[in-house]
Structure formats: C-alpha cells, structure tokens
N, C-alpha and C. Protein backbone atom coordinates (compact mmCIF):
# COMPACT_ATOMS: atom_id res chain seq x y z
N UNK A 1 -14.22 5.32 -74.60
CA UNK A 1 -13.74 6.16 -73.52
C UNK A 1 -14.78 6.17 -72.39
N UNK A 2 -14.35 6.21 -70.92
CA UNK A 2 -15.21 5.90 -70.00
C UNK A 2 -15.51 7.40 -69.73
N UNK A 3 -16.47 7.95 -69.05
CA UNK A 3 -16.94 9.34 -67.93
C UNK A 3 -15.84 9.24 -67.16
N UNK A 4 -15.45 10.32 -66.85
CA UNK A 4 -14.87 11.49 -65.94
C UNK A 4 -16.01 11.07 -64.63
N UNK A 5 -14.87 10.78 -63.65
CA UNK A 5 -15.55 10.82 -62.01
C UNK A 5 -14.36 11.80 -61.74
N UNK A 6 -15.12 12.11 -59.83
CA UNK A 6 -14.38 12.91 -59.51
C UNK A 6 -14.92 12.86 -57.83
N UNK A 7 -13.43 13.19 -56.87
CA UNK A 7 -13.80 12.73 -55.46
C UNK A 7 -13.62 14.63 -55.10
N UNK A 8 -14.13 14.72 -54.03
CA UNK A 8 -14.16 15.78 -52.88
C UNK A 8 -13.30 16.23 -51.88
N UNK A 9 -12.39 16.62 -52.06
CA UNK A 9 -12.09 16.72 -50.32
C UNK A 9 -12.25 18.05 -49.76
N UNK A 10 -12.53 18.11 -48.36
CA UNK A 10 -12.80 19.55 -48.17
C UNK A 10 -14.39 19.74 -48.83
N UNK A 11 -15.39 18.65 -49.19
CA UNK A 11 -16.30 19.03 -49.46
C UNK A 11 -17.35 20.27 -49.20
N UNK A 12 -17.34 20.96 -48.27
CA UNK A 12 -18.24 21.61 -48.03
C UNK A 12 -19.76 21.84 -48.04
N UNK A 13 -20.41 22.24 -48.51
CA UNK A 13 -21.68 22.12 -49.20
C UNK A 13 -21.50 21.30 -50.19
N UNK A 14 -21.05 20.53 -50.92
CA UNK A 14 -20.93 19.88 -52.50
C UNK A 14 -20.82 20.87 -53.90
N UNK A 15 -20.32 21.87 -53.84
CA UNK A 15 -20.67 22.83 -54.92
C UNK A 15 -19.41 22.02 -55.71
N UNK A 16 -18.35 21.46 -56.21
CA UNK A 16 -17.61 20.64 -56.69
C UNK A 16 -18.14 19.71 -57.35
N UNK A 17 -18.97 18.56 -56.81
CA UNK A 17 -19.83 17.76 -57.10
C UNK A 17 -20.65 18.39 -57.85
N UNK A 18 -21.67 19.66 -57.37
CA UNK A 18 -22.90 19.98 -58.23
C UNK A 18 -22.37 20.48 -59.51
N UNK A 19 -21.11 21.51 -59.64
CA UNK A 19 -20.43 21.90 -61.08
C UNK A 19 -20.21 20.66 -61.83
N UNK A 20 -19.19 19.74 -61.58
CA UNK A 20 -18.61 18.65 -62.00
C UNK A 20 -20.35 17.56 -62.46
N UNK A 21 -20.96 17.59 -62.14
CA UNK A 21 -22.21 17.09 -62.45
C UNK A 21 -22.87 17.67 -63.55
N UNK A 22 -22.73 19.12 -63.39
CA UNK A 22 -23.59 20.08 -64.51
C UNK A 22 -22.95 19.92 -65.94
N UNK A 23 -21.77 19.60 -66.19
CA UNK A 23 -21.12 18.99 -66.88
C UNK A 23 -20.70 17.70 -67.28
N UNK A 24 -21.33 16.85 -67.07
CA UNK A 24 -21.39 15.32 -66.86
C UNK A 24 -20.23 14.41 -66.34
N UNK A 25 -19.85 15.09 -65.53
CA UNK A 25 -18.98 14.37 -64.48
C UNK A 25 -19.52 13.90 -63.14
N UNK A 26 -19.63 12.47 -63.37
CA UNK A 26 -20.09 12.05 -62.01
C UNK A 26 -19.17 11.82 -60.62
N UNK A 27 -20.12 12.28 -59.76
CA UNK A 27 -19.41 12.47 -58.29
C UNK A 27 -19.17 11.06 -57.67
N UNK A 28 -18.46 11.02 -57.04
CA UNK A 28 -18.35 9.43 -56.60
C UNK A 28 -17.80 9.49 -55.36
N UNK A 29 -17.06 10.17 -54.57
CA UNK A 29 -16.70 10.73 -53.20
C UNK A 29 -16.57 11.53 -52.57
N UNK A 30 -16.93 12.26 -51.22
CA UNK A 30 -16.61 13.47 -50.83
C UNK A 30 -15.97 13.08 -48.81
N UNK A 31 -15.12 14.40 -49.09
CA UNK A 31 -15.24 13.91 -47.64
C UNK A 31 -15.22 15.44 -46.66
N UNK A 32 -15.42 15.53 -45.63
CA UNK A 32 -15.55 16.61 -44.99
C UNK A 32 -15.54 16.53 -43.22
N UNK A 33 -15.72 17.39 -42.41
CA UNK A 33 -15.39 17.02 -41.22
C UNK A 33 -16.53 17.47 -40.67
N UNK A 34 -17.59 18.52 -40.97
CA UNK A 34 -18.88 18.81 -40.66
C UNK A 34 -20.38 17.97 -41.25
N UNK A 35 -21.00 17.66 -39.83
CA UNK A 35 -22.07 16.52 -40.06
C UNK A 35 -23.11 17.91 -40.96
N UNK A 36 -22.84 19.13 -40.84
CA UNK A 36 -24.54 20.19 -41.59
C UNK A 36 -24.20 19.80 -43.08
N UNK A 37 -22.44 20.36 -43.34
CA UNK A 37 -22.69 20.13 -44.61
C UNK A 37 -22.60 18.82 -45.59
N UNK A 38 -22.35 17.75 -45.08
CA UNK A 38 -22.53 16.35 -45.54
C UNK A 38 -23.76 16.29 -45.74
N UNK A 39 -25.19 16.72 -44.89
CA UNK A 39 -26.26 16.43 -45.02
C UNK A 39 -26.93 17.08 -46.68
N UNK A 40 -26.37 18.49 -46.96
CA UNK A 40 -26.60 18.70 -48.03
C UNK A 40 -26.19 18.32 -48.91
N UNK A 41 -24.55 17.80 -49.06
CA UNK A 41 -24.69 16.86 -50.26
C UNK A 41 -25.21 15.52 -50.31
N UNK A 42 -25.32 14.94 -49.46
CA UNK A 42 -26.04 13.81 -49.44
C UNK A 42 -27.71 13.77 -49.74
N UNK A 43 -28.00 15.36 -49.23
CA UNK A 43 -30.04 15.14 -50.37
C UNK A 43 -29.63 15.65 -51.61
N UNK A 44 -28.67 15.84 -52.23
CA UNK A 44 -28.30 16.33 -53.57
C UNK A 44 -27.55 14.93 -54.47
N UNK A 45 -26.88 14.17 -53.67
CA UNK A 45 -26.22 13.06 -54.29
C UNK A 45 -26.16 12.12 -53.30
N UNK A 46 -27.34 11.24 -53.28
CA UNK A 46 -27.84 10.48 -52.20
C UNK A 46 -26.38 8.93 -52.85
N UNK A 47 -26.36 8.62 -53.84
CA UNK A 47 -25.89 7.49 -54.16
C UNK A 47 -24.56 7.80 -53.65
N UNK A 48 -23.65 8.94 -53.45
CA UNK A 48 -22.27 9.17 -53.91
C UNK A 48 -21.91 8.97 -52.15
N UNK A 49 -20.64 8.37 -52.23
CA UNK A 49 -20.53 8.34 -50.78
C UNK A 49 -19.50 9.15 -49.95
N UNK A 50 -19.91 9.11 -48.67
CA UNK A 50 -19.50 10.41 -47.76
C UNK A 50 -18.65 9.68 -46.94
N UNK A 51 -17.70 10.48 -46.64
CA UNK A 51 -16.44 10.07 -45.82
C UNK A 51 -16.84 11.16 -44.82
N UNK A 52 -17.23 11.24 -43.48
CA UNK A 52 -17.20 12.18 -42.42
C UNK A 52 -15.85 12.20 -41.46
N UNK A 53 -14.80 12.69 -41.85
CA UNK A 53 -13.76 12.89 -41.30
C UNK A 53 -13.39 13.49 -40.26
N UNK A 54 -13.39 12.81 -38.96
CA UNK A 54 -13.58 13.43 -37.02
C UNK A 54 -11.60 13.46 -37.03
N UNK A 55 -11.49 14.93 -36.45
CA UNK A 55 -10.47 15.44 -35.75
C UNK A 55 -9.91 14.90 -34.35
C-alpha cells in the first residue's frame, strides 16, 4: 500500500498540510491567491509545490 498525499486549495497559512503531515500524510500541492501566506507554507514545506492563483 502506497502513503496518503494530499493537495490544498484555499491554502492559507498551510495548517492542512501541517495536520495531514503530523499524521504521515504527505503534502504535495497547495494553492492560494495570497503571496504572505504561500511564503509560510513554503518555509514549512519547501519541496511541496505552490500554485499562486491571481484573480
């Protein structure tokens, strides 16, 4: 059986990612429309990648 991934939307700060992690689910996408809070999940899950989604 493979790990449980899991994508973002509406990321926010990453608190999705950081739960889903604390439990060994790895993060693998997020996406969001604000450059502040991309920056924090990105020093928290530098590998996982960010979709910055412009209106």
């Amino acid at each position: 059986m493979t790990g449980l991934t899991l994508g973002s939307l509406f990321d926010g700060i990453g608190v999705f990612p950081l739960s889903g992690s604390r439990y060994g689910i790895s993060p693998t996408w997020a996406s969001e429309i604000e450059k502040a809070p991309v920056s924090i999940t990105k020093h928290h899950f530098p590998n996982m990648l960010q979709m910055l989604i412009g209106i």
